[in-house]
N, C-alpha and C. Protein backbone atom coordinates (compact mmCIF):
# COMPACT_ATOMS: atom_id res chain seq x y z
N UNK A 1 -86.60 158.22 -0.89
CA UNK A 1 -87.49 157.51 -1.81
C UNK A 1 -88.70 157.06 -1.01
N UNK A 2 -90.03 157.38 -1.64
CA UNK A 2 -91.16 156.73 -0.88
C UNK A 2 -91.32 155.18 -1.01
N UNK A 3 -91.97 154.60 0.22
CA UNK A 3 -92.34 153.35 0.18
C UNK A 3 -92.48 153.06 -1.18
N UNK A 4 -92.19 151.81 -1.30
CA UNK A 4 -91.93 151.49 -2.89
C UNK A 4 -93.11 149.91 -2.72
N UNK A 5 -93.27 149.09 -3.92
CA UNK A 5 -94.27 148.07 -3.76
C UNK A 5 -93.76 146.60 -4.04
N UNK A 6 -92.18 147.20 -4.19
CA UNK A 6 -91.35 145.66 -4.15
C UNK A 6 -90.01 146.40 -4.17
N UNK A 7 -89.44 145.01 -3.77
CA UNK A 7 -87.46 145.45 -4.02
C UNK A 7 -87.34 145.57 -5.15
N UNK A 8 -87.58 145.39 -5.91
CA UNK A 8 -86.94 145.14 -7.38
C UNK A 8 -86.65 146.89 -7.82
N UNK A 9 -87.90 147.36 -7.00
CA UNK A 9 -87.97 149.21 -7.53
C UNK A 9 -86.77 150.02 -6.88
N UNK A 10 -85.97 149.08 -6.26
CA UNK A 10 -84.84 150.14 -5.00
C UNK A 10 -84.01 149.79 -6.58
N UNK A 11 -83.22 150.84 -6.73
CA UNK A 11 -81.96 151.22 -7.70
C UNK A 11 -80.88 151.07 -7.47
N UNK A 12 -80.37 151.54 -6.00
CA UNK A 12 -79.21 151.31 -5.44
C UNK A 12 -78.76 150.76 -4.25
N UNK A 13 -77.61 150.16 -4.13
CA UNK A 13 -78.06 149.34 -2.70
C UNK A 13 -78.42 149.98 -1.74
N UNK A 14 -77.73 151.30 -1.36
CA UNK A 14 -78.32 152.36 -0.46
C UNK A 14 -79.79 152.20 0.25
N UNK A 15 -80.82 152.69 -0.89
CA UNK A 15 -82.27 152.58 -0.72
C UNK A 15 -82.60 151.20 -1.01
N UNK A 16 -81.84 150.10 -1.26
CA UNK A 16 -82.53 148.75 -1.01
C UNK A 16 -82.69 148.71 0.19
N UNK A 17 -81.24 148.62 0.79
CA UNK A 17 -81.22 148.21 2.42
C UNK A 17 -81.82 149.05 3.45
N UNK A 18 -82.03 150.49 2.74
CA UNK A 18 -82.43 151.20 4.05
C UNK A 18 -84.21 151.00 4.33
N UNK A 19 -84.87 150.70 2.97
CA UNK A 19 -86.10 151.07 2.89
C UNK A 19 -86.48 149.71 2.87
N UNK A 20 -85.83 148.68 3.76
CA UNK A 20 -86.41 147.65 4.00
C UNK A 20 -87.28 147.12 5.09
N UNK A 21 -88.06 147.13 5.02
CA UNK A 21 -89.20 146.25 6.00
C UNK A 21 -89.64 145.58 6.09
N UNK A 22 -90.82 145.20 7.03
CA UNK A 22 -91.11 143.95 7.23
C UNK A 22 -91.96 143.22 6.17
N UNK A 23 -92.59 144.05 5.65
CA UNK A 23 -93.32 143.56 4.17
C UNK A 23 -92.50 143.64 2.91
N UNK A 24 -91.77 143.83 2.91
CA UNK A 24 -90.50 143.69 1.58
C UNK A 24 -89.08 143.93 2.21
N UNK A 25 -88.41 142.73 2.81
CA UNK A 25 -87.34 142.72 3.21
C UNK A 25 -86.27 142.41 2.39
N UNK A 26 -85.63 143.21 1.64
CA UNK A 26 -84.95 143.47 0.82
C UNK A 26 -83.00 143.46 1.27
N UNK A 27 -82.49 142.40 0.55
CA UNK A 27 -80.94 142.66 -0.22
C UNK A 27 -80.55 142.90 -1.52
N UNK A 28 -78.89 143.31 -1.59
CA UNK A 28 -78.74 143.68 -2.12
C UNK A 28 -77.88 142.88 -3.17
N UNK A 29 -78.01 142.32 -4.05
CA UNK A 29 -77.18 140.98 -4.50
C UNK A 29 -76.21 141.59 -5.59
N UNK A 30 -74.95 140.84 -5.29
CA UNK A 30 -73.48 141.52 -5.75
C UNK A 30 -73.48 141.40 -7.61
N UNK A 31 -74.27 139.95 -8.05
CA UNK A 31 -73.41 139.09 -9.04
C UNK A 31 -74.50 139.90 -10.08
N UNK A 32 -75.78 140.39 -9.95
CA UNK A 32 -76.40 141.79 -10.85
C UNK A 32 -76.62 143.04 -10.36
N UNK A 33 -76.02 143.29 -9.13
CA UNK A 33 -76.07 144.52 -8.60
C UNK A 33 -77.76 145.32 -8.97
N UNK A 34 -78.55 144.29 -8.23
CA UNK A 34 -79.66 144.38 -8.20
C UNK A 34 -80.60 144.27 -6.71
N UNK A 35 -81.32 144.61 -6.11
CA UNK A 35 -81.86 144.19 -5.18
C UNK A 35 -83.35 143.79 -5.26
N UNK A 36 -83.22 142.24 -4.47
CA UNK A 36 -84.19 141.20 -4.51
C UNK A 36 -84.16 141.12 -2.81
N UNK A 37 -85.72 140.36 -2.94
CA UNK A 37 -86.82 139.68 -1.86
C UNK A 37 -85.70 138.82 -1.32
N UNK A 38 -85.23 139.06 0.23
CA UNK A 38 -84.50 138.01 0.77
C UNK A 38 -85.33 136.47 0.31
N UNK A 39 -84.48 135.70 0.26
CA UNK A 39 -85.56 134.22 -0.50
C UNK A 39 -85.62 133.92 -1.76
N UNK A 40 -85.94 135.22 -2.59
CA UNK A 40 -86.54 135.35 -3.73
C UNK A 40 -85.52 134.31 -4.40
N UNK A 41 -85.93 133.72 -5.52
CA UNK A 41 -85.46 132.60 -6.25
C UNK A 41 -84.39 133.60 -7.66
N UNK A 42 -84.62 134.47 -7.48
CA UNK A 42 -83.87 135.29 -8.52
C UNK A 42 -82.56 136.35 -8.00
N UNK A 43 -83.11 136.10 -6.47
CA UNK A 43 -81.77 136.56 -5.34
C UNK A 43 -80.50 136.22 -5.51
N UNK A 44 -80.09 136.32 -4.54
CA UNK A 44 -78.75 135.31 -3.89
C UNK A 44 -79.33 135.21 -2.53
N UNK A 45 -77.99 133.90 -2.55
CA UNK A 45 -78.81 133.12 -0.73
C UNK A 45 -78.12 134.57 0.56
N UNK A 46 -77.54 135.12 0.11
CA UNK A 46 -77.05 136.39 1.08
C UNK A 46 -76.53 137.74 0.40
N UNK A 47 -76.75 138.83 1.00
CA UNK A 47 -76.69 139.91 0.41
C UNK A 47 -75.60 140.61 0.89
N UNK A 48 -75.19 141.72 -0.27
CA UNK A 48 -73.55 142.31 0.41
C UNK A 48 -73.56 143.29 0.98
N UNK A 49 -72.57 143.76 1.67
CA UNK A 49 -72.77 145.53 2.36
C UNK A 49 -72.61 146.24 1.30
N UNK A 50 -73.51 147.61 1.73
CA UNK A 50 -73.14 148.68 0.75
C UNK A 50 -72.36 149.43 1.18
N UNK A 51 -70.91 149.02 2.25
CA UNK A 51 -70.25 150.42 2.53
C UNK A 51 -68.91 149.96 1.57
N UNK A 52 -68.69 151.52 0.76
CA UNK A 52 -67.91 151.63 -0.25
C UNK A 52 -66.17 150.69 0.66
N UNK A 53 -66.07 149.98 -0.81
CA UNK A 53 -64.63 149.37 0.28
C UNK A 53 -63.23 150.61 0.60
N UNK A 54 -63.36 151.75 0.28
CA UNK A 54 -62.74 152.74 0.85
C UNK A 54 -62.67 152.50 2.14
N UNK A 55 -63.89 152.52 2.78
CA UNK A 55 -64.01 152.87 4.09
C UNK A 55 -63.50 151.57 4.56
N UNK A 56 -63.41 150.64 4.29
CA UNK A 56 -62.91 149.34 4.91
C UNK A 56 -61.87 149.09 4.84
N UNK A 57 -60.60 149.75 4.29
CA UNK A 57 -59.32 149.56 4.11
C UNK A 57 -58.47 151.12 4.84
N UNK A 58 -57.82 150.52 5.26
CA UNK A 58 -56.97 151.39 6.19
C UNK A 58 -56.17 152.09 5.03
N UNK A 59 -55.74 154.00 5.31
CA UNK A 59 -55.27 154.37 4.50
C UNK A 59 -53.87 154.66 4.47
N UNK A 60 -53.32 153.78 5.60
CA UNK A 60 -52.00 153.64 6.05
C UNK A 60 -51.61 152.75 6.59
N UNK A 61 -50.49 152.37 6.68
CA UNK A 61 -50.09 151.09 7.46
C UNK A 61 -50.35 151.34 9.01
N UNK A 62 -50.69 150.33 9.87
CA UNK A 62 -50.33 150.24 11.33
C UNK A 62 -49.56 149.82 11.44
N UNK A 63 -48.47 149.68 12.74
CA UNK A 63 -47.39 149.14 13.54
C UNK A 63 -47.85 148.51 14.26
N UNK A 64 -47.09 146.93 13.93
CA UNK A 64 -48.21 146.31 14.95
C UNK A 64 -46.29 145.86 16.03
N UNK A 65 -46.29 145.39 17.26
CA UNK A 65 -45.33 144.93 18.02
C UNK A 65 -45.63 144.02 18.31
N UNK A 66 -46.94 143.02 18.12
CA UNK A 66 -46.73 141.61 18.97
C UNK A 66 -46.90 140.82 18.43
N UNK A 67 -46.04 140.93 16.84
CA UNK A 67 -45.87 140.02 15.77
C UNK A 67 -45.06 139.31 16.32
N UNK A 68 -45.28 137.73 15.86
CA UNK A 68 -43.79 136.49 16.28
C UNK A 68 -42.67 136.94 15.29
N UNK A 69 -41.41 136.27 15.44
CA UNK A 69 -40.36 137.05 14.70
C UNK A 69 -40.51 136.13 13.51
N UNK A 70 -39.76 136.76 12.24
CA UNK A 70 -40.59 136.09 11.08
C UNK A 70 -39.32 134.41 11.26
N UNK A 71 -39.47 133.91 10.08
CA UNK A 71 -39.69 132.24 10.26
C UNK A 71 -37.78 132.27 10.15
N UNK A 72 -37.61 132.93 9.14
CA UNK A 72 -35.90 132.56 9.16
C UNK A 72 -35.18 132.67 10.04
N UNK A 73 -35.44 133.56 10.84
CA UNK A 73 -35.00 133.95 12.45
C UNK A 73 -34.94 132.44 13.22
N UNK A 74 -36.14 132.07 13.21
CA UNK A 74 -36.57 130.93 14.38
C UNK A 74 -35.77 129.63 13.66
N UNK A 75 -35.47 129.54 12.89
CA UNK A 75 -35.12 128.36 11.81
C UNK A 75 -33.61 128.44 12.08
N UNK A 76 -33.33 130.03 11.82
CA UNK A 76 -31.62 129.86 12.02
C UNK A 76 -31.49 130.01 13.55
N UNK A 77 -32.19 130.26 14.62
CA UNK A 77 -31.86 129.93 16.52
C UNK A 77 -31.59 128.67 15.75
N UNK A 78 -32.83 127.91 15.57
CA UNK A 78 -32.67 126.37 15.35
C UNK A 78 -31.30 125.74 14.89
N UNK A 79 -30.95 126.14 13.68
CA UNK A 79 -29.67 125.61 13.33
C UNK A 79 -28.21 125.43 14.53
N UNK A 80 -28.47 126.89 14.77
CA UNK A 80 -27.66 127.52 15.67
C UNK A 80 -27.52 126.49 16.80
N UNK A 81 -28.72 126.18 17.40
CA UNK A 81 -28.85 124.99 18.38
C UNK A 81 -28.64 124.11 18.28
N UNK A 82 -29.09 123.80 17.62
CA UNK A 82 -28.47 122.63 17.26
C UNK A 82 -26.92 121.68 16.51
N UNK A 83 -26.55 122.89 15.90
CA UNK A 83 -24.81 123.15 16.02
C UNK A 83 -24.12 122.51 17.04
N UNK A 84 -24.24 123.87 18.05
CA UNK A 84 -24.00 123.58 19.30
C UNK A 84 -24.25 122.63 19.82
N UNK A 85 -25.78 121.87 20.23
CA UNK A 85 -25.54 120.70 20.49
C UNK A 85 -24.79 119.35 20.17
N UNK A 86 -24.56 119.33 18.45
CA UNK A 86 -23.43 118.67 17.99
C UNK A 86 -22.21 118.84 18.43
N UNK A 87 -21.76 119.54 18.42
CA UNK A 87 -20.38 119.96 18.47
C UNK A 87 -20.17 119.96 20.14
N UNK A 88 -20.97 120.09 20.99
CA UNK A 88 -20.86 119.65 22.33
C UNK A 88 -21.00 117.74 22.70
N UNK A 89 -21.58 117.25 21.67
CA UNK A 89 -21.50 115.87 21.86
C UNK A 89 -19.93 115.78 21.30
N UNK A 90 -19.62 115.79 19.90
CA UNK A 90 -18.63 115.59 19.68
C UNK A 90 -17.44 115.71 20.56
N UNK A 91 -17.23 116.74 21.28
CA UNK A 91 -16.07 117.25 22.30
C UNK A 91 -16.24 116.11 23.49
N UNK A 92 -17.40 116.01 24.39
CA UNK A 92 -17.76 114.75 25.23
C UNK A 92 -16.76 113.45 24.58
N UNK A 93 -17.47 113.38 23.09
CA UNK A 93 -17.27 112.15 22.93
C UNK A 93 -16.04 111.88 22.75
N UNK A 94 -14.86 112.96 21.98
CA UNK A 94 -13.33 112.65 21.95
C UNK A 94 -12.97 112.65 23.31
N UNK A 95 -13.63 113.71 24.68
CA UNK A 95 -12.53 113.21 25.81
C UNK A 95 -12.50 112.25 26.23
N UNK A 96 -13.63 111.20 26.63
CA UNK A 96 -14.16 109.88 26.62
C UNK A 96 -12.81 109.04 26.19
N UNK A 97 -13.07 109.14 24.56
CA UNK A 97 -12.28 108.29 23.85
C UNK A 97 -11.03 108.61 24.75
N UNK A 98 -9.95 109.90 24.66
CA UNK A 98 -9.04 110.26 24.88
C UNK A 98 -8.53 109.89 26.40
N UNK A 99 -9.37 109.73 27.57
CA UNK A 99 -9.38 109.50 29.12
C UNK A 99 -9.48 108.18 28.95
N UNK A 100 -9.80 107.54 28.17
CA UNK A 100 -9.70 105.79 27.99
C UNK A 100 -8.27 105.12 27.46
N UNK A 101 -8.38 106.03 26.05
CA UNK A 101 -6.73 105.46 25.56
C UNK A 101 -6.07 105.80 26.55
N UNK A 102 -6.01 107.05 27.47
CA UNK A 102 -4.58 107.33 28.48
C UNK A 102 -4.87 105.84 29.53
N UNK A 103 -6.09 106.20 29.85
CA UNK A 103 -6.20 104.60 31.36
C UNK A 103 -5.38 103.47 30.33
N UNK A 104 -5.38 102.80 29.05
CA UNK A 104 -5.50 101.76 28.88
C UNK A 104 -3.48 102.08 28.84
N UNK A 105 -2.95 103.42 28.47
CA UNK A 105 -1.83 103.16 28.10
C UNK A 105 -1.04 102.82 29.50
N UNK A 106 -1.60 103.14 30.75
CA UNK A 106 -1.08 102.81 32.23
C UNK A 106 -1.02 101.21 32.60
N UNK A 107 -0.04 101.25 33.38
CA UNK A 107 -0.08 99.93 33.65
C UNK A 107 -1.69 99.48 34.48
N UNK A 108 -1.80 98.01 34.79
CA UNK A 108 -3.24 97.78 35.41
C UNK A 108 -3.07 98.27 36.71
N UNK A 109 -2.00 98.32 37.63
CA UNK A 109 -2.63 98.77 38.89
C UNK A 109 -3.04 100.11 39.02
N UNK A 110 -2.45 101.14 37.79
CA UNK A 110 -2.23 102.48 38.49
C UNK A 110 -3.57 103.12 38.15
N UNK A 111 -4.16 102.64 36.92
CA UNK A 111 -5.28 103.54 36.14
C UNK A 111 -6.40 103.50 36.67
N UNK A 112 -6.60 102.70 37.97
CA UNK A 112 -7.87 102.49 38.74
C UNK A 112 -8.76 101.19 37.59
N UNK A 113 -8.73 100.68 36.49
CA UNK A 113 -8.97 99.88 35.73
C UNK A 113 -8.81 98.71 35.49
């Protein structure tokens, strides 16, 4: 398209953005799919790309490996741990009890008590 004498004359975003210069610096605005005078009061305050969103979306999945492991995993270690840590106090705490009742059932000299 030849030099044109305003944005308003570009049709598609293509030739908005390409045929922009310094005397008509031209975007391409999404919400009338129109292109206006960066500024222009009939614009938008920023203009969108024109590359088709094809090209911006992957047409297959990637594999990614240095994902964290997902949340239920880490939640049930957690449980898990903390289990264990219960159930390791608990055991402490009956031999305790249990090494006390035996001292108390000894007479006083023998139990060291």
């Amino acid at each position: 398209m030849a030099e044109s004498s305003s944005c308003a004359d570009y049709t598609t975003c293509d030739s908005c953005t390409d045929n922009s210069t310094y005397t008509h610096y031209c975007h391409w605005c999404s919400f009338d799919n129109a292109c206006h005078a960066v500024g222009s009061v009939y614009g938008c305050a920023y203009g969108v790309s024109c590359y088709a969103i094809d090209s911006c979306m992957r047409q297959s999945p990637e594999p990614r490996g240095d994902l964290p492991p997902p949340a239920g995993a880490t939640a049930g270690v957690l449980c898990l741990a903390a289990s264990l840590l219960m159930c390791m106090s608990c055991c402490l705490l009956v031999s305790c009890k249990v090494k006390d009742a035996y001292l108390n059932l000894l007479p006083r000299g023998q139990g060291g008590g």
